[in-house]
N, C-alpha and C. Protein backbone atom coordinates (compact mmCIF):
# COMPACT_ATOMS: atom_id res chain seq x y z
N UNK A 1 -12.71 -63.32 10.53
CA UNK A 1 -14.07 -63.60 10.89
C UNK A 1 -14.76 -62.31 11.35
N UNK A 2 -16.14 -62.03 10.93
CA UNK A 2 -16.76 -60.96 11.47
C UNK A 2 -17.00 -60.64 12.69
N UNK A 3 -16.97 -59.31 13.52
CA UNK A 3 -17.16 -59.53 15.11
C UNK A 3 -18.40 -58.72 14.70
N UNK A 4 -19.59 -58.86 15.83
CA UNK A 4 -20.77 -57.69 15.63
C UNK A 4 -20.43 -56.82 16.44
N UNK A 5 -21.38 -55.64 15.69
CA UNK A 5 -21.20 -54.63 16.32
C UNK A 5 -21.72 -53.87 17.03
N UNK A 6 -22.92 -54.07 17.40
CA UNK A 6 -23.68 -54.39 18.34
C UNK A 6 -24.65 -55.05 18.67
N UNK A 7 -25.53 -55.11 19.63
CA UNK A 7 -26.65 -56.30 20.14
C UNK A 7 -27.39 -56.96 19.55
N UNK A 8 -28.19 -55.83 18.73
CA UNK A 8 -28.86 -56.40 17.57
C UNK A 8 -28.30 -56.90 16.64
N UNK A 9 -26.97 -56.60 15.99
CA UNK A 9 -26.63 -57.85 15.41
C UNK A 9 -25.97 -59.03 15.72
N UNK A 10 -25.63 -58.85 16.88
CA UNK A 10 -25.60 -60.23 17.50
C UNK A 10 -26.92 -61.01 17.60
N UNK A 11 -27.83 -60.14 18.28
CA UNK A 11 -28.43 -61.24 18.01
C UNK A 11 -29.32 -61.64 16.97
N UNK A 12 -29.52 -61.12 15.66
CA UNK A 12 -29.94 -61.54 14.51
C UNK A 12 -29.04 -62.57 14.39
N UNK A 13 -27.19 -62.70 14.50
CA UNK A 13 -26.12 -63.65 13.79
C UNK A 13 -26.90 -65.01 14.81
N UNK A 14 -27.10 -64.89 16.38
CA UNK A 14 -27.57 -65.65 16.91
C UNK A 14 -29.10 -66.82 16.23
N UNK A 15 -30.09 -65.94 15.70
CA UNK A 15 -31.30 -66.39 15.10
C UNK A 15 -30.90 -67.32 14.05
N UNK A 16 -30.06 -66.67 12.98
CA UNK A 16 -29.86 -66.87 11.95
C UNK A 16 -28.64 -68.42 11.82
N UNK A 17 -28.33 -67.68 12.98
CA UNK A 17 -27.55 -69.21 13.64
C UNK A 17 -28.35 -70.34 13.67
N UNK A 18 -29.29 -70.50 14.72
CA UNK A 18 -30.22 -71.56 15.21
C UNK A 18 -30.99 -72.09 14.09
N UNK A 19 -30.93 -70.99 13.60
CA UNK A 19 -32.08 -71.91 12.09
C UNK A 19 -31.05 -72.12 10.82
N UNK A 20 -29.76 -72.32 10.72
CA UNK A 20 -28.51 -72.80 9.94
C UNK A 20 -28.55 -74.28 10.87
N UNK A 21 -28.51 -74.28 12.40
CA UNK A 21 -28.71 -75.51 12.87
C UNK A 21 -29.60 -76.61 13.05
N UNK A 22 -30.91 -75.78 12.71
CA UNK A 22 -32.33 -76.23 12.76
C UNK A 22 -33.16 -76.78 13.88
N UNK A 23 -32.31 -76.09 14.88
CA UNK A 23 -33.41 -75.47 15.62
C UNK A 23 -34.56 -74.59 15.87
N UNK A 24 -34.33 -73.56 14.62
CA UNK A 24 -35.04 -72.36 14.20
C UNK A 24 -35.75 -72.67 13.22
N UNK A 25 -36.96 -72.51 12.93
CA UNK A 25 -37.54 -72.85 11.27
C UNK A 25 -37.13 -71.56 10.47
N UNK A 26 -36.40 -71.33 9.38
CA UNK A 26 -36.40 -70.55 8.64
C UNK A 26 -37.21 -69.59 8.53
N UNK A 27 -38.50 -69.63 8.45
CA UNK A 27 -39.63 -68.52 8.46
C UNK A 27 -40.08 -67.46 9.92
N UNK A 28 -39.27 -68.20 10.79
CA UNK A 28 -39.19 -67.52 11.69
C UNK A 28 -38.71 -66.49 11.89
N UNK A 29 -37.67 -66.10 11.13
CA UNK A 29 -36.23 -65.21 10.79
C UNK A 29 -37.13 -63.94 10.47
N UNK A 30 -36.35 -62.69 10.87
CA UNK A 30 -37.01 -61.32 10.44
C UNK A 30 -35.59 -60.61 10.22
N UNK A 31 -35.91 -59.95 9.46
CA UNK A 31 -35.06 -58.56 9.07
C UNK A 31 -33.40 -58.83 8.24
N UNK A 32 -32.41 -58.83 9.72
CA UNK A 32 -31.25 -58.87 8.79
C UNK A 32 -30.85 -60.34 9.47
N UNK A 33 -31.28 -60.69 10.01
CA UNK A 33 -31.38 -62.72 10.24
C UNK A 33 -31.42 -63.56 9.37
N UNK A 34 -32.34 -62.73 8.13
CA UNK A 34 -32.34 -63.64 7.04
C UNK A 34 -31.34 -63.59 6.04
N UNK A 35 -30.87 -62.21 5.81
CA UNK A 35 -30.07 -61.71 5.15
C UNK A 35 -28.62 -62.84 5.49
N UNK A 36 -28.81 -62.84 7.00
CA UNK A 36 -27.51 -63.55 7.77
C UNK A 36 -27.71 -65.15 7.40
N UNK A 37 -28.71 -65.96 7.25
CA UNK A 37 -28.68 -67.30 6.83
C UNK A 37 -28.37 -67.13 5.99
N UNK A 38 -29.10 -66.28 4.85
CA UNK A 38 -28.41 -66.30 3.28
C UNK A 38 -27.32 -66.64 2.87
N UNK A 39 -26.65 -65.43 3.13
CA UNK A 39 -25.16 -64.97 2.85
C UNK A 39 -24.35 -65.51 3.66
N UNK A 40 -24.29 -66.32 4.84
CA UNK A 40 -22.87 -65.99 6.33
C UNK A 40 -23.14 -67.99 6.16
N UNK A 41 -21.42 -68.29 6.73
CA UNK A 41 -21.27 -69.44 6.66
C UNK A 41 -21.73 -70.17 8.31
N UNK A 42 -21.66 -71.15 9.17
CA UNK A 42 -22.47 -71.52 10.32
C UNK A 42 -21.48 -70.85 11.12
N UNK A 43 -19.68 -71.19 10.90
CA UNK A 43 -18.54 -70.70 11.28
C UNK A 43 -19.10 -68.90 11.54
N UNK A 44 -18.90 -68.41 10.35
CA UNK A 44 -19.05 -67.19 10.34
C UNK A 44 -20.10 -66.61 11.52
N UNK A 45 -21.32 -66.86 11.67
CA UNK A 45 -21.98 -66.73 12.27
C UNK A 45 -22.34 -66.69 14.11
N UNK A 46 -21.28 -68.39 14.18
CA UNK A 46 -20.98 -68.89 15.07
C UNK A 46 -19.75 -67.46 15.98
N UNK A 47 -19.25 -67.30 14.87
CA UNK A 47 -18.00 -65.84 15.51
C UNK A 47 -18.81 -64.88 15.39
N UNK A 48 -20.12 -64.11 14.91
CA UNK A 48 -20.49 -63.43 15.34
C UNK A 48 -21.61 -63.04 16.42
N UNK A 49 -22.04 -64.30 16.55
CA UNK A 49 -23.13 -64.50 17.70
C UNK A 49 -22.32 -64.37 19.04
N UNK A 50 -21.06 -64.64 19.11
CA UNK A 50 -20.29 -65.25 20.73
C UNK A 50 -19.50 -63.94 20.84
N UNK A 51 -19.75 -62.60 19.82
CA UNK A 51 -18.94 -61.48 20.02
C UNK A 51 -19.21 -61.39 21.85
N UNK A 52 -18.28 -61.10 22.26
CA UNK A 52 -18.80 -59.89 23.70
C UNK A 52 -19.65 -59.35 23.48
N UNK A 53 -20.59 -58.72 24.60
CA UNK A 53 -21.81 -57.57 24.50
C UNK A 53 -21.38 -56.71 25.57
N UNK A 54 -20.66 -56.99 26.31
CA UNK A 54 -20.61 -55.73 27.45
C UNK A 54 -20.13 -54.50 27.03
N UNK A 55 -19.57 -54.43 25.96
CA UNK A 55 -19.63 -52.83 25.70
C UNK A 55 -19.96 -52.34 23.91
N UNK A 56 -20.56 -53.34 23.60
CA UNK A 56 -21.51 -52.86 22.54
C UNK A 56 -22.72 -52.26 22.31
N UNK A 57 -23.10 -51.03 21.81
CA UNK A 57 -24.24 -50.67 21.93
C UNK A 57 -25.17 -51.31 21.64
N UNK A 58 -26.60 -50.86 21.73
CA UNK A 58 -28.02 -51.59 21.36
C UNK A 58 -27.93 -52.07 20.21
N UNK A 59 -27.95 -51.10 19.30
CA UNK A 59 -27.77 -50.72 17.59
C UNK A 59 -26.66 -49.85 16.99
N UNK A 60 -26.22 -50.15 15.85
CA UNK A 60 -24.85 -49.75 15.07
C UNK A 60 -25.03 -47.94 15.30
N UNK A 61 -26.21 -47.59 15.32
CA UNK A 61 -26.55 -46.35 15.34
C UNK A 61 -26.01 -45.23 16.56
N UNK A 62 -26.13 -46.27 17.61
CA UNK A 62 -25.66 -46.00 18.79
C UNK A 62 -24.51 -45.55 19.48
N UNK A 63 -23.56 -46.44 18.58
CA UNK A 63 -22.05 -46.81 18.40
C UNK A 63 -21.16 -44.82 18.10
């Protein structure tokens, strides 16, 4: 299962999450959130939203 790798993609897997559950309307989604409903299963997602954050950077860039 994918872990993120940092914040921001946690929390895009998080967005992209909520609107796989439909809590989120789809059009709400920006950037790589959508990319993440697309492609990533609820599972998949579900393991990358609940990664840890305490020692992940902001952005992959960061890392």
């Amino acid at each position: 299962m994918p872990k993120a790798t940092s914040k921001a993609q946690q929390q895009a897997a998080g967005a992209a999450l909520s609107a796989k559950q439909g809590d989120l309307d789809k059009s709400d989604l920006q950037g790589a959130s959508i990319e993440m409903f697309e492609s990533m299963a609820e599972d998949e997602l579900e393991e990358m939203a609940s990664t840890p954050h305490d020692e992940l950077p902001e952005t992959a860039a960061e890392g």
